[in-house]
PDB file of N, CA and C in Angstrom:
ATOM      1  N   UNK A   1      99.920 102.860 105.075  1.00  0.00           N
ATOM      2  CA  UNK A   1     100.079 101.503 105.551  1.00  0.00           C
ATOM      3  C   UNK A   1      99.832 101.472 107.055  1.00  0.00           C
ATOM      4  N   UNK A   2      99.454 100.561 107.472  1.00  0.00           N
ATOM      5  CA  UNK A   2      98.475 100.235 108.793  1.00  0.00           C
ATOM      6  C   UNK A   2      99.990  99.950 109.718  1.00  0.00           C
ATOM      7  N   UNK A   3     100.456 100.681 110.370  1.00  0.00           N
ATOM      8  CA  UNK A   3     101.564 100.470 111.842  1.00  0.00           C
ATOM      9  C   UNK A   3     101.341  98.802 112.882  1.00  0.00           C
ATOM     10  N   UNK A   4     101.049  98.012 112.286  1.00  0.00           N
ATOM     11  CA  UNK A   4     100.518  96.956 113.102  1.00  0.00           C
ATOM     12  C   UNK A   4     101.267  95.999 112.562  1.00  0.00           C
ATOM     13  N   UNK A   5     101.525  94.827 113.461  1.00  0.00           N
ATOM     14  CA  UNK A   5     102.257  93.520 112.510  1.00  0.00           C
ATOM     15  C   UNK A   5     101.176  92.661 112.966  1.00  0.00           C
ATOM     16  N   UNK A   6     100.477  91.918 111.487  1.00  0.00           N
ATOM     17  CA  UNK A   6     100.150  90.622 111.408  1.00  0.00           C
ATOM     18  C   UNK A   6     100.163  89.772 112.211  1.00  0.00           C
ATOM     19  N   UNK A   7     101.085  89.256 112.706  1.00  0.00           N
ATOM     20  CA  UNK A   7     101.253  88.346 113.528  1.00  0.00           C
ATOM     21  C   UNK A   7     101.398  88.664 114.803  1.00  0.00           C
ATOM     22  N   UNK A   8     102.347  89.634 115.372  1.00  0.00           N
ATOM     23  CA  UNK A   8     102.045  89.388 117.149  1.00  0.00           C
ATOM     24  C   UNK A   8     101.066  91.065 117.330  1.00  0.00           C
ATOM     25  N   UNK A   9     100.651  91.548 116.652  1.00  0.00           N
ATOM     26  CA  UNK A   9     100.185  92.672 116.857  1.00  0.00           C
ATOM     27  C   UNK A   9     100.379  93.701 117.561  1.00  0.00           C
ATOM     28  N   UNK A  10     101.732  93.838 117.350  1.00  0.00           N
ATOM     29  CA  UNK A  10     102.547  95.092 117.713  1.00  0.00           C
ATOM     30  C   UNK A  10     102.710  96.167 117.102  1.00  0.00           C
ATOM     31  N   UNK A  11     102.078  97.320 117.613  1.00  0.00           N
ATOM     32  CA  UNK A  11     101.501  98.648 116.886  1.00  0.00           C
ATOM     33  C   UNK A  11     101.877  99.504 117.915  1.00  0.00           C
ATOM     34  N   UNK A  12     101.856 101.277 117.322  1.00  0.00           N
ATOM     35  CA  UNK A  12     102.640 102.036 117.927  1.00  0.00           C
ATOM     36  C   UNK A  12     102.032 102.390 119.499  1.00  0.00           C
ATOM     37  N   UNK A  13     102.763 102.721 120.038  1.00  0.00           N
ATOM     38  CA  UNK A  13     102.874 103.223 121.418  1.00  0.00           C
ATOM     39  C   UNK A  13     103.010 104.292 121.788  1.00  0.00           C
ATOM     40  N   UNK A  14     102.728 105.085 122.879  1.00  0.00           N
ATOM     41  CA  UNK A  14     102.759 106.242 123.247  1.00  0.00           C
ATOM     42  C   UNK A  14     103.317 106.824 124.438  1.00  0.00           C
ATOM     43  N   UNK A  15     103.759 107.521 124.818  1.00  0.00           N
ATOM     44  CA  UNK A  15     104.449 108.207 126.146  1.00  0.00           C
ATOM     45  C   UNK A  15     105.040 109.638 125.778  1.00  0.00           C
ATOM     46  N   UNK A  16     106.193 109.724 126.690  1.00  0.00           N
ATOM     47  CA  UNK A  16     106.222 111.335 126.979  1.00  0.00           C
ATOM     48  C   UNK A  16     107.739 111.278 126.511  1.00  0.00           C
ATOM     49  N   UNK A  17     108.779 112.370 126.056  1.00  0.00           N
ATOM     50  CA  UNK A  17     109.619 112.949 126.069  1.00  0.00           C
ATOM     51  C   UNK A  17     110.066 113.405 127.147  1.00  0.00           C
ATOM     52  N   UNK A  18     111.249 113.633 127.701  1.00  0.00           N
ATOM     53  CA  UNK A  18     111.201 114.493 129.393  1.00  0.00           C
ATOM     54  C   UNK A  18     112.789 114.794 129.217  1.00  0.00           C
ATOM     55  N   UNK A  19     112.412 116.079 129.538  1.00  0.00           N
ATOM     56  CA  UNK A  19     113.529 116.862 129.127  1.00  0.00           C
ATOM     57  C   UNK A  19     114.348 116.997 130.785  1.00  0.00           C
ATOM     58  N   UNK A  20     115.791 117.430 130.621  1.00  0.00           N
ATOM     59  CA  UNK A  20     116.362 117.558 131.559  1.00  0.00           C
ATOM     60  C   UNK A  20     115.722 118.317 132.702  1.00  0.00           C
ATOM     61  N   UNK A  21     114.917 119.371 132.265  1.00  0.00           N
ATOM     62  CA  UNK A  21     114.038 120.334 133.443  1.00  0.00           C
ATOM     63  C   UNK A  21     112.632 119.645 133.870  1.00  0.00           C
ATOM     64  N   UNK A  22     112.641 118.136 132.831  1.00  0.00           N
ATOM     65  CA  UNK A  22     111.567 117.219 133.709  1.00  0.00           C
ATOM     66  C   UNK A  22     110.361 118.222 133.194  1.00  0.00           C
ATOM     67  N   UNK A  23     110.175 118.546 131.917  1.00  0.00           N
ATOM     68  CA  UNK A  23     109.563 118.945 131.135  1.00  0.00           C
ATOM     69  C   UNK A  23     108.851 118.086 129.981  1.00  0.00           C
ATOM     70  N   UNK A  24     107.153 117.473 130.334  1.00  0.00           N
ATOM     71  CA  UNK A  24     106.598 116.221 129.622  1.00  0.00           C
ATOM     72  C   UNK A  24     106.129 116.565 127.383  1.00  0.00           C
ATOM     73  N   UNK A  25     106.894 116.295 126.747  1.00  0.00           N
ATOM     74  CA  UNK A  25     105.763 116.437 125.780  1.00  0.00           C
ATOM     75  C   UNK A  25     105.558 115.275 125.319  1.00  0.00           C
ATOM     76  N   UNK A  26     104.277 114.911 124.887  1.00  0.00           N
ATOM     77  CA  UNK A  26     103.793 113.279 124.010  1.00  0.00           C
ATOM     78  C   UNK A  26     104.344 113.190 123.031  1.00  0.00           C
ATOM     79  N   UNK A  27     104.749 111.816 122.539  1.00  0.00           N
ATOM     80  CA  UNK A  27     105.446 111.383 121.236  1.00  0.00           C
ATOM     81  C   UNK A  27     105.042 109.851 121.404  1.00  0.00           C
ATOM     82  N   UNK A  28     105.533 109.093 119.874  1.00  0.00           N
ATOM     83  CA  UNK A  28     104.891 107.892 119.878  1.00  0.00           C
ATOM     84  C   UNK A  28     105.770 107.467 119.370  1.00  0.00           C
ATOM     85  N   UNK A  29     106.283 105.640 119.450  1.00  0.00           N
ATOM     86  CA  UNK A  29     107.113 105.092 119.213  1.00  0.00           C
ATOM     87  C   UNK A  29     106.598 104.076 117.722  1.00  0.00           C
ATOM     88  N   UNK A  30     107.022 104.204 116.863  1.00  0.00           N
ATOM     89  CA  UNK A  30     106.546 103.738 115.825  1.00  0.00           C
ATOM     90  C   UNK A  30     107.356 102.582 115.380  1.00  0.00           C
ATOM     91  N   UNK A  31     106.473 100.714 115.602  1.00  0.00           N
ATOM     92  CA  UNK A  31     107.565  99.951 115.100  1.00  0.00           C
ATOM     93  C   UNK A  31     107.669  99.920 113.417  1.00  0.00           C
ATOM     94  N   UNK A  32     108.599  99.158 113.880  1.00  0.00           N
ATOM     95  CA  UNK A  32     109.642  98.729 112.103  1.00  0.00           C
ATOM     96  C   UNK A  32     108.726  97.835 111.551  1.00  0.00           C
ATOM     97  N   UNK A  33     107.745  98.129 110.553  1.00  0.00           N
ATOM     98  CA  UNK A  33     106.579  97.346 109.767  1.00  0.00           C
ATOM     99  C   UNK A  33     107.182  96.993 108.816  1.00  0.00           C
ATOM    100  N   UNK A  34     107.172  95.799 108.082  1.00  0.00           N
ATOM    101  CA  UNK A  34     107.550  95.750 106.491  1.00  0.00           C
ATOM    102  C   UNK A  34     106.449  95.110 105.740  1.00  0.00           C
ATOM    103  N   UNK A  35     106.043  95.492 104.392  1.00  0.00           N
ATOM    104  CA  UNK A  35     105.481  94.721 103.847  1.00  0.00           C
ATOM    105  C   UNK A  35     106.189  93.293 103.204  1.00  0.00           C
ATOM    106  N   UNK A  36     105.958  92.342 103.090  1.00  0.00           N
ATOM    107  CA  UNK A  36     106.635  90.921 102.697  1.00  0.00           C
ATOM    108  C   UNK A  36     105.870  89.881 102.049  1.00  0.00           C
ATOM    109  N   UNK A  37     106.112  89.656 100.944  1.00  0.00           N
ATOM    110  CA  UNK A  37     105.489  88.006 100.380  1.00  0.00           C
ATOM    111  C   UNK A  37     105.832  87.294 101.116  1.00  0.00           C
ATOM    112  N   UNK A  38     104.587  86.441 101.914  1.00  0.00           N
ATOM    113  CA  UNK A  38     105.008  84.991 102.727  1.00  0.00           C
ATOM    114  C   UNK A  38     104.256  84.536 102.663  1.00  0.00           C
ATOM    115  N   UNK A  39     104.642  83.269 103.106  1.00  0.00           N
ATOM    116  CA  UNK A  39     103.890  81.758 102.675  1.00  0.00           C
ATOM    117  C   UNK A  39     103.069  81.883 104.046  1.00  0.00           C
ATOM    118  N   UNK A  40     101.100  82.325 103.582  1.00  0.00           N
ATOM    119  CA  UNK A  40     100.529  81.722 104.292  1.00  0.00           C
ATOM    120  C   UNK A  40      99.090  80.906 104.481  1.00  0.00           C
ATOM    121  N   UNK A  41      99.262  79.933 105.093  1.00  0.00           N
ATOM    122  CA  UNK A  41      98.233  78.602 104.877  1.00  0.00           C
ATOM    123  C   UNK A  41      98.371  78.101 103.318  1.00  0.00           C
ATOM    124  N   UNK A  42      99.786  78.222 103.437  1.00  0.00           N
ATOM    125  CA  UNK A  42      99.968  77.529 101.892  1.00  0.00           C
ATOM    126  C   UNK A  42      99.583  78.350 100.415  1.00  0.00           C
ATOM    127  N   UNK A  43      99.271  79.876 100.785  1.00  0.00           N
ATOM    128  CA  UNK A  43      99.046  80.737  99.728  1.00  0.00           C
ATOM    129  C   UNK A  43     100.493  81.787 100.052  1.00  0.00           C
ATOM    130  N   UNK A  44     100.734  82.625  98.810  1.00  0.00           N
ATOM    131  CA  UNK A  44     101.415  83.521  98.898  1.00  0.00           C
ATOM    132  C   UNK A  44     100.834  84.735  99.001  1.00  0.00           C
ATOM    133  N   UNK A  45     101.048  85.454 100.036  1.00  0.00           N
ATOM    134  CA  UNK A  45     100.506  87.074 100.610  1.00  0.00           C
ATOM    135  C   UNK A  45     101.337  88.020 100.877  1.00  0.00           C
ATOM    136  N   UNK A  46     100.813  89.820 100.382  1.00  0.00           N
ATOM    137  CA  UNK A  46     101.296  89.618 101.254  1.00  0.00           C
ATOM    138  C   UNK A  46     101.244  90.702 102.675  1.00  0.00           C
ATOM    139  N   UNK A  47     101.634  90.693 103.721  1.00  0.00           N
ATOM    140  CA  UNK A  47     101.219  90.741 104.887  1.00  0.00           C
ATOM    141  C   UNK A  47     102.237  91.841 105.420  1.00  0.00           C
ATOM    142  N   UNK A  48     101.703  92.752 106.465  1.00  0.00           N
ATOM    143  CA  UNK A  48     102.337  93.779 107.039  1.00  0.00           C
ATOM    144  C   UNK A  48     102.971  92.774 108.298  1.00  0.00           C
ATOM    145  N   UNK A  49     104.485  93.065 108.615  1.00  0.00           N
ATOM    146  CA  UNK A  49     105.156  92.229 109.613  1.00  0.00           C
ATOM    147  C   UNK A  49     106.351  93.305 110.317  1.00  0.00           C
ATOM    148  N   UNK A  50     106.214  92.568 111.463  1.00  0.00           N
ATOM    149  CA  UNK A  50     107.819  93.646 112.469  1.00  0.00           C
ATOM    150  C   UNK A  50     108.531  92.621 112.222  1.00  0.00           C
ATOM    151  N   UNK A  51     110.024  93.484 111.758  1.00  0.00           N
ATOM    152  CA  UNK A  51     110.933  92.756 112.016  1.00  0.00           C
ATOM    153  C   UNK A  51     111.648  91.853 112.932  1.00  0.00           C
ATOM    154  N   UNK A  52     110.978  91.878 114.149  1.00  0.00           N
ATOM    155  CA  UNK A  52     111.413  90.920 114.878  1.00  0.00           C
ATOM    156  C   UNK A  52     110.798  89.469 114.861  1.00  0.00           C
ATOM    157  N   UNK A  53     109.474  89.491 114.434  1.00  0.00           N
ATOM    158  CA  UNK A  53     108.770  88.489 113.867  1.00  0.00           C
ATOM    159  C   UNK A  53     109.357  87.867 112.652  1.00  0.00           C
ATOM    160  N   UNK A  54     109.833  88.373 111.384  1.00  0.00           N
ATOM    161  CA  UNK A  54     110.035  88.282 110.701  1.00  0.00           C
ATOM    162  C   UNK A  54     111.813  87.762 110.887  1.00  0.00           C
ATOM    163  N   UNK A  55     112.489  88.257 111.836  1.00  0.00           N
ATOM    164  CA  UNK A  55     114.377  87.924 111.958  1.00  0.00           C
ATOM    165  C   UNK A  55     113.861  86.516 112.815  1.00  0.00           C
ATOM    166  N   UNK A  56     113.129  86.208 113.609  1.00  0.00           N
ATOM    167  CA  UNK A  56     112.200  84.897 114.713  1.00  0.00           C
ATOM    168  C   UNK A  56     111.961  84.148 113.963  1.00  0.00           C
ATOM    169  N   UNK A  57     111.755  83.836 112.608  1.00  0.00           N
ATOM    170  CA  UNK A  57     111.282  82.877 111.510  1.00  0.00           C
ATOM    171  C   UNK A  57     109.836  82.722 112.075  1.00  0.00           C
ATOM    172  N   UNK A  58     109.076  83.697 112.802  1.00  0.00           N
ATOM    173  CA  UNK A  58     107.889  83.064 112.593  1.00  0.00           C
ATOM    174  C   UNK A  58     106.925  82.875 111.112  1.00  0.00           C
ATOM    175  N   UNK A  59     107.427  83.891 110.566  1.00  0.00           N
ATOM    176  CA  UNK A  59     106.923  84.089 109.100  1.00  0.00           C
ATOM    177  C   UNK A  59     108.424  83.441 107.995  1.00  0.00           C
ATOM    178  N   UNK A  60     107.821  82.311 106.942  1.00  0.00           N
ATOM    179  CA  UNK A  60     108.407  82.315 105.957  1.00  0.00           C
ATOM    180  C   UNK A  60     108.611  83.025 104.449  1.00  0.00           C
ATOM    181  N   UNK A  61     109.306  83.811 104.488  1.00  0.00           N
ATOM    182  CA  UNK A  61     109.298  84.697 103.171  1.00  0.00           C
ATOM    183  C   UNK A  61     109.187  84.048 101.951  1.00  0.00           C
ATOM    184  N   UNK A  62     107.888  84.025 100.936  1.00  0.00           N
ATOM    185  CA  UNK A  62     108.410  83.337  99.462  1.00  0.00           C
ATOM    186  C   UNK A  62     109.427  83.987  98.898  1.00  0.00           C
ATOM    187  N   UNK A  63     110.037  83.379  97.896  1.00  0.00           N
ATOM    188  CA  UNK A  63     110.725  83.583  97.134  1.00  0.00           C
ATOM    189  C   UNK A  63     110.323  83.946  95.534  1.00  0.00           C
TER     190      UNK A  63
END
């Protein structure tokens, strides 16, 4: 499944770890994707979404 949300297109990120001796390793921050039936343009889909989009009511969940 594709790390991206639908709607605001928020996908993973990248930076460093840093350890107390200020020691760098890369790691990536992976958001909270869900798949969800929602109502869109009046069809039911359904669509990869972050939960914060999804707790925002920008997306309506069918039922």
């Amino acid at each position: 499944m594709a790390n991206v949300c639908s709607v605001c297109g928020k996908g993973e990120r990248s930076g460093f770890n840093v350890s107390h001796s200020h020691l760098k390793t890369k790691r990536t921050w992976k958001p909270n994707i869900q798949r969800v039936k929602a109502l869109v343009e009046g069809e039911i889909k359904k669509i990869n979404i972050c939960t914060r989009c999804l707790r925002s009511g920008k997306v309506h969940r069918a039922v």
